[in-house]
Protein backbone atom coordinates (compact mmCIF):
# COMPACT_ATOMS: atom_id res chain seq x y z
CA UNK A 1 0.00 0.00 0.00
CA UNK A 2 2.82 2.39 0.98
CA UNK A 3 4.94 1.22 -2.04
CA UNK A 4 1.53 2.18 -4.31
CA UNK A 5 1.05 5.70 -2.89
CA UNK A 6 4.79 6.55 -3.19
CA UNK A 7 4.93 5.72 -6.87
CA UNK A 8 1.92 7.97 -7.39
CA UNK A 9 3.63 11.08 -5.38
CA UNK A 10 7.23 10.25 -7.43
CA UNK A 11 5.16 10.36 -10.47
CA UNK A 12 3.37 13.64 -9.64
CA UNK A 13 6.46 15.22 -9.17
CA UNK A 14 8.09 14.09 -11.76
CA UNK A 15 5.57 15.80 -13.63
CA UNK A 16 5.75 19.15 -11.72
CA UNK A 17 8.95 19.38 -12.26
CA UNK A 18 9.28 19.00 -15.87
CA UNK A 19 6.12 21.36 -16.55
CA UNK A 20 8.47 24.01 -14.79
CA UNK A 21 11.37 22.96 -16.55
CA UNK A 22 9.32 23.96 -20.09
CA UNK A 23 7.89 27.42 -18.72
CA UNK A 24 11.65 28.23 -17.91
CA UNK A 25 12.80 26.93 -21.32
CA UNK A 26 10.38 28.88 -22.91
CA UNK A 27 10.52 32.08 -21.07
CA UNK A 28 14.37 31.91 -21.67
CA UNK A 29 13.95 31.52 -25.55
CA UNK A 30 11.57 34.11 -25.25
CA UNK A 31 14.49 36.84 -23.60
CA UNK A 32 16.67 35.76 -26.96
CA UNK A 33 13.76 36.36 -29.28
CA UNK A 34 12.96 39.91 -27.95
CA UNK A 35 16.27 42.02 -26.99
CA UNK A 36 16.26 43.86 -23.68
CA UNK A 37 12.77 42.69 -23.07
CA UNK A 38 11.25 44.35 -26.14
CA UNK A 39 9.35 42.46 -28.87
CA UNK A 40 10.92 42.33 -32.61
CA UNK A 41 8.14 45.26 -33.72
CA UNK A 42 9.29 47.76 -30.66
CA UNK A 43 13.06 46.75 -30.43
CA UNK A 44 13.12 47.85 -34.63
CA UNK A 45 11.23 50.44 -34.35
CA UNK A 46 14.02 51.64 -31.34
CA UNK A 47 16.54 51.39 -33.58
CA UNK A 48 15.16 53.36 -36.54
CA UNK A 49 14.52 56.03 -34.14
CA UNK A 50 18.63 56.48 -33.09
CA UNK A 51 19.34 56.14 -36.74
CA UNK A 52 16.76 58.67 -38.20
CA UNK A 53 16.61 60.99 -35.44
CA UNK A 54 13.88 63.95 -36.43
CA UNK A 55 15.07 67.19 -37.61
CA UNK A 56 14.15 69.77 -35.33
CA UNK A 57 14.70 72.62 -38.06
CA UNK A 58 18.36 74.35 -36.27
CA UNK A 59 21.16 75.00 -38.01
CA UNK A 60 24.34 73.21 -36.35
CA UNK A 61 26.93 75.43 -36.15
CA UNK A 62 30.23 74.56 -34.83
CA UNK A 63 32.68 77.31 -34.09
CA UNK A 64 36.25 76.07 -34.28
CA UNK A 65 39.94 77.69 -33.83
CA UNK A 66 41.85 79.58 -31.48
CA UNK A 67 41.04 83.01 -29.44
CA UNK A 68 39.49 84.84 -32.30
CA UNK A 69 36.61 82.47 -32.85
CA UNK A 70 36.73 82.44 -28.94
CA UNK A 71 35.83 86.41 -28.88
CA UNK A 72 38.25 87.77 -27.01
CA UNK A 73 39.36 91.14 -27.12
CA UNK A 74 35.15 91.99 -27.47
CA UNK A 75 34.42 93.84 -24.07
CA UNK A 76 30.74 92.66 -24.96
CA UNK A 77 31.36 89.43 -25.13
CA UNK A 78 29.84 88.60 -28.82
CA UNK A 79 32.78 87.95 -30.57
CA UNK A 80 32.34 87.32 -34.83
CA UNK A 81 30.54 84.04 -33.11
CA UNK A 82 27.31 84.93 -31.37
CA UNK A 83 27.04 88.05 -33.91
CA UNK A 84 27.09 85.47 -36.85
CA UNK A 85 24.20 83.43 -34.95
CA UNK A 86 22.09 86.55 -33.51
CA UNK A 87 22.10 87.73 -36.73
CA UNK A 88 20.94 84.86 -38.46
CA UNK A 89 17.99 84.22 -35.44
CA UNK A 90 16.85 88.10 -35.53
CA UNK A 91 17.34 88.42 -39.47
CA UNK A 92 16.74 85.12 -41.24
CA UNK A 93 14.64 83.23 -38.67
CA UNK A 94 17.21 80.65 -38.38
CA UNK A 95 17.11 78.95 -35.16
CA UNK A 96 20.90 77.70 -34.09
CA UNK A 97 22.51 75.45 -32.52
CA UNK A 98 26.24 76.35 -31.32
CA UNK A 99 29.24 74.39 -29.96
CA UNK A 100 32.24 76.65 -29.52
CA UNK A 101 35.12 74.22 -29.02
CA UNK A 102 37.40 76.76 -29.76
CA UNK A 103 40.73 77.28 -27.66
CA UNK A 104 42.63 80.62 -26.39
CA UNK A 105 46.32 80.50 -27.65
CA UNK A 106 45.54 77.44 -30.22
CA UNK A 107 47.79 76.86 -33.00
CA UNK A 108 47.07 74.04 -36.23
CA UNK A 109 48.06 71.17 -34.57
CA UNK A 110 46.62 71.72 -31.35
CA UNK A 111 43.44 71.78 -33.63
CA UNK A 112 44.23 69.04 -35.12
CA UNK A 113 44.82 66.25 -32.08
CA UNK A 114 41.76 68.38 -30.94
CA UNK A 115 39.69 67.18 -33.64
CA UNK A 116 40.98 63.79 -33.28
CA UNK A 117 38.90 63.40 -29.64
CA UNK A 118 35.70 61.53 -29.23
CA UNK A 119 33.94 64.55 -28.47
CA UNK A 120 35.23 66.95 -31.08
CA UNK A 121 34.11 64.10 -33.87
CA UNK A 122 30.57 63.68 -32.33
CA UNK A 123 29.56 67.67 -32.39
CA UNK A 124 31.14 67.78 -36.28
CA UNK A 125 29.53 64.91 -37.70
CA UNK A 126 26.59 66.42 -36.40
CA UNK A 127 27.39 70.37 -37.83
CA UNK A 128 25.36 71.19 -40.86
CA UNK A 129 28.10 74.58 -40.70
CA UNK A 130 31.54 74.83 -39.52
CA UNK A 131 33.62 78.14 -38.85
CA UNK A 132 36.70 78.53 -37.88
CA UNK A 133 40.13 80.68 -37.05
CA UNK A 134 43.47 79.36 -36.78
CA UNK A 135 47.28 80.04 -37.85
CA UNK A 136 47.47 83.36 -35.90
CA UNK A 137 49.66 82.00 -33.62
CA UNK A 138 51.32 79.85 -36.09
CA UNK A 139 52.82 82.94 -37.86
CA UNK A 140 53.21 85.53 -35.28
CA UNK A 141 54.45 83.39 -32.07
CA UNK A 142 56.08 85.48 -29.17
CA UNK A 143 53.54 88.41 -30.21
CA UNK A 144 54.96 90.32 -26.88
CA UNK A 145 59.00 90.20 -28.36
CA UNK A 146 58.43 91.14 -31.82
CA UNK A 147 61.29 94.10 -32.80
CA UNK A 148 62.60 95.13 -35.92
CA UNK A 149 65.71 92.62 -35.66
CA UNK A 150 64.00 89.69 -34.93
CA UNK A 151 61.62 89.97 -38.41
CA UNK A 152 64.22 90.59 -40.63
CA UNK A 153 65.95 87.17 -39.69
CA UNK A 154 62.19 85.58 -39.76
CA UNK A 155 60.93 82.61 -41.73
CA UNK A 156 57.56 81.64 -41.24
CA UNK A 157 57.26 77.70 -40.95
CA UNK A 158 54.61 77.92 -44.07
CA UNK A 159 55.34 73.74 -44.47
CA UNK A 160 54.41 72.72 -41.44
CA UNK A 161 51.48 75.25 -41.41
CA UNK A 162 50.33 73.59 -44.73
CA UNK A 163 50.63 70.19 -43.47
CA UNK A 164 48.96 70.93 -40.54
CA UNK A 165 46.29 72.51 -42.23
CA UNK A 166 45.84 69.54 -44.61
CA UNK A 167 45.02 67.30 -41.32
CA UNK A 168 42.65 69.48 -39.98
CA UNK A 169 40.79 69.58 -43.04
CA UNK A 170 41.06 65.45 -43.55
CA UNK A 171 39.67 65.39 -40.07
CA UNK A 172 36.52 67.46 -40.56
CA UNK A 173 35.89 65.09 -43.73
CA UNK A 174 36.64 62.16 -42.33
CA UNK A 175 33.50 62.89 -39.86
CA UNK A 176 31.57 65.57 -41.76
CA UNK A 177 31.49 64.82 -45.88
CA UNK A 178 29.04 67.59 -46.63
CA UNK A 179 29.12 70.69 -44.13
CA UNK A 180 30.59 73.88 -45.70
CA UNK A 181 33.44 74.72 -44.37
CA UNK A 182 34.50 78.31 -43.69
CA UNK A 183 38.10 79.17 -42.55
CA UNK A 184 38.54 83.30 -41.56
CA UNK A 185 41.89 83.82 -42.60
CA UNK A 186 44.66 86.53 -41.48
CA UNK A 187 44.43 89.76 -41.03
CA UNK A 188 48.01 92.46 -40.11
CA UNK A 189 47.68 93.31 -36.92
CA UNK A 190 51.09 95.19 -36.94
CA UNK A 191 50.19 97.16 -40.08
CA UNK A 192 50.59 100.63 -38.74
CA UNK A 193 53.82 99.55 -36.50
CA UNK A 194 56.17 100.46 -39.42
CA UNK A 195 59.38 100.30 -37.38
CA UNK A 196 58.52 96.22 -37.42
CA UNK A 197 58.99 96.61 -41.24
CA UNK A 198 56.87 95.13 -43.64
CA UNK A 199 54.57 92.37 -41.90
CA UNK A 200 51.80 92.60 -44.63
CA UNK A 201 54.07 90.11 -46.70
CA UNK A 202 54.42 87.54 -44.32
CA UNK A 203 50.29 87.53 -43.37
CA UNK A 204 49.73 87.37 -47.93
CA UNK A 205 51.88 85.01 -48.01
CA UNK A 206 50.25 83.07 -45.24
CA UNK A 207 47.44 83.68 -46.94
CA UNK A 208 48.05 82.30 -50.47
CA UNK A 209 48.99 78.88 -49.00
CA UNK A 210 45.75 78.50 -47.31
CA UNK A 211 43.93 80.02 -50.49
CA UNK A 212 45.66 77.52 -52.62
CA UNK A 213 44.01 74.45 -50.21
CA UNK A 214 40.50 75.55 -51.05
CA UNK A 215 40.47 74.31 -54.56
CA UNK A 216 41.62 70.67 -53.00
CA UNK A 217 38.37 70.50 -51.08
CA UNK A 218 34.60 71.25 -51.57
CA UNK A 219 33.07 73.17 -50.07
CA UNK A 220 35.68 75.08 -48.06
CA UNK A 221 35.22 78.52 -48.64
CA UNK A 222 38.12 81.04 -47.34
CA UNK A 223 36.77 84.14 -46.26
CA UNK A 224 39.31 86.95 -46.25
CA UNK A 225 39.62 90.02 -43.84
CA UNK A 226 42.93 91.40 -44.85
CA UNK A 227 41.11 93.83 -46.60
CA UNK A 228 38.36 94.85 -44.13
CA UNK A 229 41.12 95.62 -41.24
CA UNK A 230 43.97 97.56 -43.91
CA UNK A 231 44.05 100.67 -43.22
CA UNK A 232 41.86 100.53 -40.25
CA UNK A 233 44.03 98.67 -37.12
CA UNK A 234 43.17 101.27 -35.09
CA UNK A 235 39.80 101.64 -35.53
CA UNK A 236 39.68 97.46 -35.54
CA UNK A 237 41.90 96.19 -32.73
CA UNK A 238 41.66 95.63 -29.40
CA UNK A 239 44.06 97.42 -26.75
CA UNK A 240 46.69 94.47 -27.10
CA UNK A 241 47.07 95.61 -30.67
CA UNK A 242 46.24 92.28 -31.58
CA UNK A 243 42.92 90.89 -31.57
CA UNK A 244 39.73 92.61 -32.71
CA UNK A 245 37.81 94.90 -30.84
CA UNK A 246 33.96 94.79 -30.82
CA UNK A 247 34.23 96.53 -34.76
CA UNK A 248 37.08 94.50 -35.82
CA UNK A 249 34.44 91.46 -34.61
CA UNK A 250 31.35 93.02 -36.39
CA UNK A 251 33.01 93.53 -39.76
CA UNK A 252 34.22 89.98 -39.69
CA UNK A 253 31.04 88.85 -38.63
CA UNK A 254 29.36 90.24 -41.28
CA UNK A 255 31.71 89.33 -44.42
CA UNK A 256 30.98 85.67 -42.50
CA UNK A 257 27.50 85.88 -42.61
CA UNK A 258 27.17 87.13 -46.08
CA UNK A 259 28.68 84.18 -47.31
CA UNK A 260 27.03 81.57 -45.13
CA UNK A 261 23.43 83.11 -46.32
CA UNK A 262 24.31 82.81 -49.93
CA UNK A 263 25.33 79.12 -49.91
CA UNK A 264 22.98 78.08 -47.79
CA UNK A 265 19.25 79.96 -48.86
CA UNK A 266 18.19 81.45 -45.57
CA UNK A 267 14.56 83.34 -45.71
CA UNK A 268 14.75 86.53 -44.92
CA UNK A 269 12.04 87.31 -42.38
């Protein structure tokens, strides 16, 4: 009697356990059918949404370079940055968005291991614009010991400039194919300082070799201010006799902003 009652309780459990056995199999084949917990439908339609995300109608801006494109010598502030962006807001009805990764005291290649950082190639392969300053320092290092004597014995290290310029620019491609490009070049800050000699040379020649990259890649546009501040370093520059003041700023703002309208079709309001 005892021997026929234990074979019935083995055999119940028995069963028990291999009913819970299949809901465990099951649920478990279920966790690998549907990732994170989400069903095929949901976890695709996830993923479409981080690869499509929706445009939210701003203009991505990223402002690249050294102290100019940082604004400084602009007791307001602005800088040819925010003056480029209020005016396209007030003006064109352009909403904006702005990362300023630019650096006080930068030179090329401190641009260039810049734009080799995770975070640098995230905010440009998301820029639909990119503006920039850079080789002032490059050209006139030591600003603070410049004499006569020291200029005439000067050679500007236009190679290294060049190749330095070359990887910035095979950066910004290699994350961003299609933004334009604009690069502010030089301007002579020592113009009216005539006991330095003639400095205007070394800033066109400066020049010329960036002018001569711009036909190497499209759309990279080189907007010039050499013009806008000859003549008019006094009225233009800052107390340090080197950067812009808030003018300097405004005219280079605006050259900047007339080309970045006609490439890219803002509506005037």
């Amino acid at each position: 009697m005892k021997k026929w009652w234990m074979s019935v309780f083995l055999l119940t459990t028995g069963l028990i356990v291999s009913v819970l056995l299949l809901i465990g199999f099951l649920q478990a084949a279920s966790a690998v059918l549907k990732p994170n917990g989400l069903d095929n439908a949901n976890y695709e339609k996830e993923e479409e949404a981080h690869e499509k995300p929706e445009d939210d109608g701003k203009l991505s801006i990223v402002a690249l370079g050294d102290s100019l494109t940082r604004g400084i010598g602009d007791d307001s502030g602005e800088g040819y940055v925010k003056r480029l962006t209020h005016t396209l807001k007030d003006e064109y009805g352009q909403d904006i968005s702005l990362a300023n990764l630019s650096v006080t005291g930068a030179k090329t290649a401190d641009l260039a291991s810049l734009l080799k950082t995770s975070g640098a190639k995230h905010a440009v392969s998301k820029a639909d614009v990119i503006v920039m300053t850079i080789g002032g320092n490059d050209l006139f290092p030591g600003v603070e010991g410049l004499t006569a004597e020291n200029l005439a014995a000067y050679e500007p290290d236009t190679e290294t400039f060049e190749a330095n310029s070359r990887q910035i620019l095979e950066e910004l491609r290699k994350e961003n194919e299609d933004a334009p490009i604009y690069w502010i070049s030089l301007y002579n800050p020592f113009e009216d300082l005539t006991i330095l000699g003639d400095t205007s040379q070394f800033v066109i020649d400066w020049n010329y070799q960036l002018q001569r990259l711009a036909s190497e890649y499209k759309n990279f546009v080189i907007i010039p201010v050499f013009d806008l501040f000859q003549g008019q370093v006094k009225e233009f520059l800052y107390t340090d006799h080197f950067h812009p003041n808030a003018k300097g700023y405004e005219a280079i703002a605006e050259r900047l902003t007339q080309a970045i309208v006609s490439q890219q079709q803002l509506r005037e309001e």
